[in-house]
Protein backbone atom coordinates (compact mmCIF):
# COMPACT_ATOMS: atom_id res chain seq x y z
CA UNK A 1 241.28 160.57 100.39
CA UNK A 2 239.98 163.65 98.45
CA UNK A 3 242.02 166.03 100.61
CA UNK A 4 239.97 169.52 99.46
CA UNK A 5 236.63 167.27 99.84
CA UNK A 6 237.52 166.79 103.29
CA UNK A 7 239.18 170.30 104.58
CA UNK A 8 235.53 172.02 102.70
CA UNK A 9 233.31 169.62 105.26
CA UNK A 10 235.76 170.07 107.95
CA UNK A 11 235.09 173.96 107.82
CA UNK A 12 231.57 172.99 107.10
CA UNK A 13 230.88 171.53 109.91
CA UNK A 14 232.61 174.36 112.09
CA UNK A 15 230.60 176.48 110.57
CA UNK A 16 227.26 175.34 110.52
CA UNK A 17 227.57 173.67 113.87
CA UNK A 18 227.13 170.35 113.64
CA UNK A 19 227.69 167.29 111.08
CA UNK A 20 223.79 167.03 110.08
CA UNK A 21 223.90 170.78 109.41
CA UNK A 22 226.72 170.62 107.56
CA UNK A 23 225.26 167.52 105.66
CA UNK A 24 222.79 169.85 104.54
CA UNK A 25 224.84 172.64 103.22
CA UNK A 26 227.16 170.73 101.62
CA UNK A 27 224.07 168.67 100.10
CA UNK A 28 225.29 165.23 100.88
CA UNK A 29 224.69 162.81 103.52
CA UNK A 30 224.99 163.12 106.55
CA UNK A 31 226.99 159.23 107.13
CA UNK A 32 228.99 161.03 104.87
CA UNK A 33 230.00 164.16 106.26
CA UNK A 34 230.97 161.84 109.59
CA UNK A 35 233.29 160.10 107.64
CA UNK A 36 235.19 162.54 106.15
CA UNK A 37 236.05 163.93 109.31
CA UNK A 38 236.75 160.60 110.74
CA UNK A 39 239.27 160.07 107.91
CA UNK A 40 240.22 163.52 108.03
CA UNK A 41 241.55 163.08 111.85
CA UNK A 42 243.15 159.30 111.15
CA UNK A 43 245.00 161.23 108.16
CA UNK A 44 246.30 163.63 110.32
CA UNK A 45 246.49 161.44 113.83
CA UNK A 46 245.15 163.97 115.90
CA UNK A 47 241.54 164.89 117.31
CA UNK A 48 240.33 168.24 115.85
CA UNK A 49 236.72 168.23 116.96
CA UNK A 50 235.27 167.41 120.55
CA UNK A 51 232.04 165.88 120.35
CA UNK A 52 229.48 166.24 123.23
CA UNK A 53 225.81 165.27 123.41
CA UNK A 54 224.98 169.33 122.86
CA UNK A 55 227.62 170.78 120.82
CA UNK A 56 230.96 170.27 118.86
CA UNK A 57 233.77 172.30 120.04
CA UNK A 58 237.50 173.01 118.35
CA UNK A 59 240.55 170.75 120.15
CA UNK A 60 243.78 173.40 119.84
CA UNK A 61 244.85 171.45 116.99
CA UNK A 62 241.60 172.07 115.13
CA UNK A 63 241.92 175.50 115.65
CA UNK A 64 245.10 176.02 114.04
CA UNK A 65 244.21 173.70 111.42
CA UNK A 66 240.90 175.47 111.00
CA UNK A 67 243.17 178.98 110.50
CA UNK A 68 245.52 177.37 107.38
CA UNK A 69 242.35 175.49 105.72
CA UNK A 70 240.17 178.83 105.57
CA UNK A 71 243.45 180.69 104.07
CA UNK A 72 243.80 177.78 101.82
CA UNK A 73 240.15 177.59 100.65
CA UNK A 74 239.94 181.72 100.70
CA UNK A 75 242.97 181.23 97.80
CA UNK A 76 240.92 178.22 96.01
CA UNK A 77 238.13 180.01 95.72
CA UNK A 78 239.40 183.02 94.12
CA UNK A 79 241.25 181.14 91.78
CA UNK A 80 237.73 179.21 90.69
CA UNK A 81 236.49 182.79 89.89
CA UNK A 82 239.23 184.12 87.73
CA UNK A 83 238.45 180.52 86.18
CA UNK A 84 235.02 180.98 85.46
CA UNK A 85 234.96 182.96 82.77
CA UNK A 86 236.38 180.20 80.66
CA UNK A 87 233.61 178.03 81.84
CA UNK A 88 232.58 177.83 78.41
CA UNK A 89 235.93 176.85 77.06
CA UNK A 90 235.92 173.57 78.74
CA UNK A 91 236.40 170.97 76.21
CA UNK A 92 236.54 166.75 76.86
CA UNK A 93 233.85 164.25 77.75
CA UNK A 94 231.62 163.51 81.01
CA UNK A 95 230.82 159.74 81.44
CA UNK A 96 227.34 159.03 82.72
CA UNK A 97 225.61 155.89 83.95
CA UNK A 98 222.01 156.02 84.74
CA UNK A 99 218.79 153.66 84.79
CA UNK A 100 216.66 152.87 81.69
CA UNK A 101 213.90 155.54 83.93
CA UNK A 102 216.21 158.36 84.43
CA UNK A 103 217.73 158.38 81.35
CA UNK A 104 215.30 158.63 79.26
CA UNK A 105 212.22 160.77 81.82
CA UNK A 106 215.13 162.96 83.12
CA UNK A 107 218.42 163.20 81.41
CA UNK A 108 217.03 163.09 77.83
CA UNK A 109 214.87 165.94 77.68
CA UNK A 110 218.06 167.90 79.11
CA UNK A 111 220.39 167.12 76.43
CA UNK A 112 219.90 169.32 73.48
CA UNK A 113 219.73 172.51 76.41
CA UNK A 114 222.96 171.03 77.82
CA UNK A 115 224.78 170.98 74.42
CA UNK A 116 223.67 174.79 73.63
CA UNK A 117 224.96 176.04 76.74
CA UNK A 118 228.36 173.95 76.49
CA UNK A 119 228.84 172.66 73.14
CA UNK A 120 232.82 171.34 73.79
CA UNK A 121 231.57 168.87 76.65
CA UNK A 122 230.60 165.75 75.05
CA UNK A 123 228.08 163.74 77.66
CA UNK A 124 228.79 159.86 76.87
CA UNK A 125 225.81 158.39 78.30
CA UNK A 126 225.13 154.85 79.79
CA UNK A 127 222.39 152.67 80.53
CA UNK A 128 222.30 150.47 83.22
CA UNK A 129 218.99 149.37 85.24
CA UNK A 130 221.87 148.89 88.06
CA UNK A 131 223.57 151.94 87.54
CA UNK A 132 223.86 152.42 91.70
CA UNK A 133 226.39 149.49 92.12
CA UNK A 134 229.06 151.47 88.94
CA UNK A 135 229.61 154.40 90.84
CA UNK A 136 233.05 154.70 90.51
CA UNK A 137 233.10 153.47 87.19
CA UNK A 138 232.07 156.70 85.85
CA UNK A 139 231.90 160.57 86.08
CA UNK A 140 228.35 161.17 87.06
CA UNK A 141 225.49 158.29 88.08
CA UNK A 142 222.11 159.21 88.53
CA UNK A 143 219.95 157.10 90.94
CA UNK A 144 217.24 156.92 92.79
CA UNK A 145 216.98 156.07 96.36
CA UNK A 146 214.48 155.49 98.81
CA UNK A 147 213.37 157.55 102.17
CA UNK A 148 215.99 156.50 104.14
CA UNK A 149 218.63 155.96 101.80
CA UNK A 150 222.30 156.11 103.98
CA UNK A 151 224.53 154.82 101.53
CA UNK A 152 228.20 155.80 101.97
CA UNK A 153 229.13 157.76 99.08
CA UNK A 154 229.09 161.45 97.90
CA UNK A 155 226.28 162.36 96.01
CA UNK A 156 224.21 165.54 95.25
CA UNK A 157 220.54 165.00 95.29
CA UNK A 158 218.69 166.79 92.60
CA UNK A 159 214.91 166.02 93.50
CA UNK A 160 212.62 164.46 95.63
CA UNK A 161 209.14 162.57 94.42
CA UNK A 162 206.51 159.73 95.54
CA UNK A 163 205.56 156.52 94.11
CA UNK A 164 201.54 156.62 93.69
CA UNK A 165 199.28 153.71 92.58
CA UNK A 166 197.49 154.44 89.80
CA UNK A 167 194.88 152.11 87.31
CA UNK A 168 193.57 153.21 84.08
CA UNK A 169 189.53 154.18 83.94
CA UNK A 170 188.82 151.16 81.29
CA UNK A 171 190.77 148.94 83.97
CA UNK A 172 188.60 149.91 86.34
CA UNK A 173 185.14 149.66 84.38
CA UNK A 174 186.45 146.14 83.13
CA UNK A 175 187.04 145.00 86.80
CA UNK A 176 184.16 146.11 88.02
CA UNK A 177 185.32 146.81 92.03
CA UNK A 178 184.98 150.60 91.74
CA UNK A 179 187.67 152.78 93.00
CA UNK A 180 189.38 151.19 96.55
CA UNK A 181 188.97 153.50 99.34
CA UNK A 182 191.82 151.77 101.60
CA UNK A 183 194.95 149.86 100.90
CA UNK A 184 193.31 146.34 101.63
CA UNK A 185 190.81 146.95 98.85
CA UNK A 186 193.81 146.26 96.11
CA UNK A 187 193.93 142.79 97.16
CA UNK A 188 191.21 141.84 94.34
CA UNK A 189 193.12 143.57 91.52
CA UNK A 190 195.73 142.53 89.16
CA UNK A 191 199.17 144.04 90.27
CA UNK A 192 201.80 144.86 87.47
CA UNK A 193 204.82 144.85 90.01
CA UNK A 194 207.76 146.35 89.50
CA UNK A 195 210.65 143.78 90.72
CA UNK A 196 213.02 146.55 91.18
CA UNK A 197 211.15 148.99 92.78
CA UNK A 198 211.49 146.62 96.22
CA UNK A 199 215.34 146.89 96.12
CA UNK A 200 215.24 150.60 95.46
CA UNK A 201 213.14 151.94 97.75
CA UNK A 202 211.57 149.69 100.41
CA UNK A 203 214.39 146.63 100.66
CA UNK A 204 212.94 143.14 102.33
CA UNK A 205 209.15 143.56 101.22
CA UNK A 206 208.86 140.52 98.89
CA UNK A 207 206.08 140.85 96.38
CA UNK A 208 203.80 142.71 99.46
CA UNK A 209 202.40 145.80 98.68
CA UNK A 210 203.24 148.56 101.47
CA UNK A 211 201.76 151.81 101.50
CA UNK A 212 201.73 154.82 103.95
CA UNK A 213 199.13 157.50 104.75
CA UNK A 214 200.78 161.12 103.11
CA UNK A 215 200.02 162.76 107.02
CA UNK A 216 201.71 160.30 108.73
CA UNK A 217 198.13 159.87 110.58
CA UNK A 218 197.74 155.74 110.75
CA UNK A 219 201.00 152.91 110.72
CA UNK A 220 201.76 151.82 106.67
CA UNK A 221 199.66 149.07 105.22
CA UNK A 222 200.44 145.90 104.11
CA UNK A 223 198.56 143.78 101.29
CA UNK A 224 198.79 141.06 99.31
CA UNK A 225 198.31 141.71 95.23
CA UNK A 226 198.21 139.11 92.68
CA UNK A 227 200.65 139.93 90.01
CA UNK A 228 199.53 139.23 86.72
CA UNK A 229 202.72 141.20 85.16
CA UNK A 230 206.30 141.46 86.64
CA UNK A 231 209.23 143.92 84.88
CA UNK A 232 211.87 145.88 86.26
CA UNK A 233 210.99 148.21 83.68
CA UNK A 234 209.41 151.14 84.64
CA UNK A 235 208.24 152.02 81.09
CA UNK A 236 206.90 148.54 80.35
CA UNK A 237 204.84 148.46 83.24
CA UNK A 238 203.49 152.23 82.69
CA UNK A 239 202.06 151.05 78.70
CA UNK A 240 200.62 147.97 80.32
CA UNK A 241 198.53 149.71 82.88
CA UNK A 242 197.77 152.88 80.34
CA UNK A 243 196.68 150.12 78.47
CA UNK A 244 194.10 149.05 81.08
CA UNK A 245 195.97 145.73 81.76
CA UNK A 246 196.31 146.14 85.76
CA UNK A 247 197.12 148.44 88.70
CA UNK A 248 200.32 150.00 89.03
CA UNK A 249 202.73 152.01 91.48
CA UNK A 250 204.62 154.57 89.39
CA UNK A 251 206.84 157.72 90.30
CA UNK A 252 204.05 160.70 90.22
CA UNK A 253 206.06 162.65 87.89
CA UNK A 254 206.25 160.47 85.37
CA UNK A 255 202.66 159.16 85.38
CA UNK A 256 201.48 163.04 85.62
CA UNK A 257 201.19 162.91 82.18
CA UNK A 258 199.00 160.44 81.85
CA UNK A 259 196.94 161.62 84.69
CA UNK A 260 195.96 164.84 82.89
CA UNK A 261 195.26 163.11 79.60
CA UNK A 262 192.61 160.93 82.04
CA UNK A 263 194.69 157.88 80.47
CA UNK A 264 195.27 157.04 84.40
CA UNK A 265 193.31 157.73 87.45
CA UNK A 266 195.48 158.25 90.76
CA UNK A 267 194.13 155.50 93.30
CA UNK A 268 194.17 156.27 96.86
CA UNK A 269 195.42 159.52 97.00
CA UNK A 270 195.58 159.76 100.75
CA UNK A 271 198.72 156.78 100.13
CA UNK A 272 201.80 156.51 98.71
CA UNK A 273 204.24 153.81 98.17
CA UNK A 274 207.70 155.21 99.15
CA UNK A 275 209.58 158.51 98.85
CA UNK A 276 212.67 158.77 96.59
CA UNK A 277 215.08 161.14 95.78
CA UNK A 278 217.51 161.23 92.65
CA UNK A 279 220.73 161.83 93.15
CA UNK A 280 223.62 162.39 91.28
CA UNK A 281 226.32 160.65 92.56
CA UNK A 282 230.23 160.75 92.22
CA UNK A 283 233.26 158.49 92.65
CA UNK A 284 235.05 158.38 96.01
CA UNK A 285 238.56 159.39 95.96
CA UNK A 286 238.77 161.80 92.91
CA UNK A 287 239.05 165.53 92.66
CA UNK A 288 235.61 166.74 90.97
CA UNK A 289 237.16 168.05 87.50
CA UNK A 290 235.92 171.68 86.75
CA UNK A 291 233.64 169.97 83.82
CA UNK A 292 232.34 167.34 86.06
CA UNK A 293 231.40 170.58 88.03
CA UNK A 294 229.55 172.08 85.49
CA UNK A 295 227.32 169.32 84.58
CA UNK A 296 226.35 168.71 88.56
CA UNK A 297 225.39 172.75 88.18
CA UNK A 298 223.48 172.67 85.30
CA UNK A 299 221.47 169.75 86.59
CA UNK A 300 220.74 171.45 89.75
CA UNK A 301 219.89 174.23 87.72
CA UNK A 302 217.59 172.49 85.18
CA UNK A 303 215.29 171.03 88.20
CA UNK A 304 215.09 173.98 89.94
CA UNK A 305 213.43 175.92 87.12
CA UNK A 306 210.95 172.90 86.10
CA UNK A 307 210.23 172.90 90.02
CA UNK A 308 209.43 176.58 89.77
CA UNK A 309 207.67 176.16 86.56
CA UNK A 310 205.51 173.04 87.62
CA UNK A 311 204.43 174.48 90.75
CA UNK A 312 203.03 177.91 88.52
CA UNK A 313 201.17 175.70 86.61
CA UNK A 314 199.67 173.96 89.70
CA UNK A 315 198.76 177.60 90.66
CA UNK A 316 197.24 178.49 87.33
CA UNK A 317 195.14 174.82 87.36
CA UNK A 318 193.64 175.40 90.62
CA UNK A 319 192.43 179.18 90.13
CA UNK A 320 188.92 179.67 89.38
CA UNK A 321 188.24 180.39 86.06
CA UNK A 322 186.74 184.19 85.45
CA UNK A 323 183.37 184.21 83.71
């Protein structure tokens, strides 16, 4: 048990009043946050919180423990910022796992910023189409996960995004069926499916194509494609439909691209297929070395400013241009 892990959610969810709140501060999940208090209590063999239907409230014990694990976290904390200003002195290596996608859509462009900013870290970087089932095998694993993703591990999610279906415009012309105007309409196309995207984000589907209305307005739709392509690569299946060989469900930021160039056409826009998050996840039972640290920060960091920057360019796009 990661004893400073637990005493930080412990006063978290004091604080915040209440696990999911906590959850959310703490940015992990909210399963959890209800462990670590659970574990927190067994180590200790005492109740500290009371838990009603409306509100959590101290037991004696978890005040006075409360008292010593602020005092203790008060001296932590000022001994991280006497630390920081070595930040940059941190030497050693951070091991990463992450899928074929991620590493290459998300991590990669990242790199040669990373290695400016902190050029003593060394990121040793693997690639695993699995990379979910390793986490404790390494420093740092990026994943995605779907909507309601519960899993019981502690993990930092760094963005959100939606799976779209999307056909080139030669595709289309050579099919002849016109753009579908509901979900049921993608039963006469040919499907290039990806056979991992089922285990990621919508579990026990089978080779049925579910999608959901954006508003929430009508129940999810199921259909039955033909597949006339199958690859758990996410790249394979992106040049194949580019390439005007099918229809395809892809994460919207990475087929964005192609969606400007017109080399894709978004189909159904009112639908998706899923949401996802990634998340950068981290072994159970460790203390979070101060480099580990760093590289969780500066990938926090890195999203929120292409966030910010994306979403000025969506701006700019829709703005009338001045004559």
């Amino acid at each position: 048990m990661d004893r400073l892990l637990t005493m930080r959610v412990f006063q978290a969810v004091v604080d915040e009043g209440g696990f999911a709140a906590a959850a959310r501060w703490l940015e992990l999940s909210p399963p959890v946050v209800t462990r670590l208090v659970a574990d927190l209590e067994q180590h200790l063999g005492t109740r500290l919180l009371q838990r009603t239907t409306r509100k959590l409230a101290l037991t004696e014990a978890g005040e006075a423990y409360l008292a010593r694990v602020r005092s203790i976290l008060h001296e932590i904390e000022d001994a991280e910022a006497a630390a920081a200003a070595s930040t940059r002195d941190l030497r050693g290596s951070i091991r990463v796992v992450a899928s074929p996608v991620l590493a290459s859509n998300f991590l990669a462009p990242l790199l040669a910023t990373w290695h400016a900013q902190h050029p003593r870290l060394m990121l040793d970087i693997d690639i695993d189409a699995y990379a979910s089932g390793r986490v404790d095998e390494f420093d740092v694993t990026l994943m995605v996960a779907g909507e309601y993703f519960d899993g019981n591990i502690v993990a930092r999610p760094l963005m959100q995004g939606e799976a779209i279906v999307v056909a080139a415009p030669a595709y289309l012309a050579r099919k002849g069926l016109g753009h579908p105007s509901e979900p049921q309409d993608l039963a006469h196309h040919d499907y290039l499916r990806d056979s991992g995207m089922a285990a990621r984000t919508q579990p026990g589907l089978g080779r049925r194509l579910r999608l959901a209305r954006l508003d929430g307005s009508q129940p999810p739709q199921e259909v039955e494609v033909p597949s006339v392509l199958q690859s758990i690569s996410t790249e394979v299946l992106m040049r194949a439909a580019v390439d005007g060989m099918g229809v395809a469900v892809a994460p919207r930021l990475l087929a964005q691209e192609h969606l400007v160039r017109g080399e894709l056409v978004h189909l159904l826009p009112d639908w998706i297929y899923s949401r996802y998050t990634v998340y950068a996840a981290l072994p159970t039972g460790r203390m979070l070395p101060a480099r580990t640290k760093v590289f969780l920060d500066f990938l926090s960091e890195q999203v929120r400013q292409a966030v910010a920057l994306r979403k000025q360019a969506e701006v700019a796009r829709l703005q009338p241009v001045k004559s």
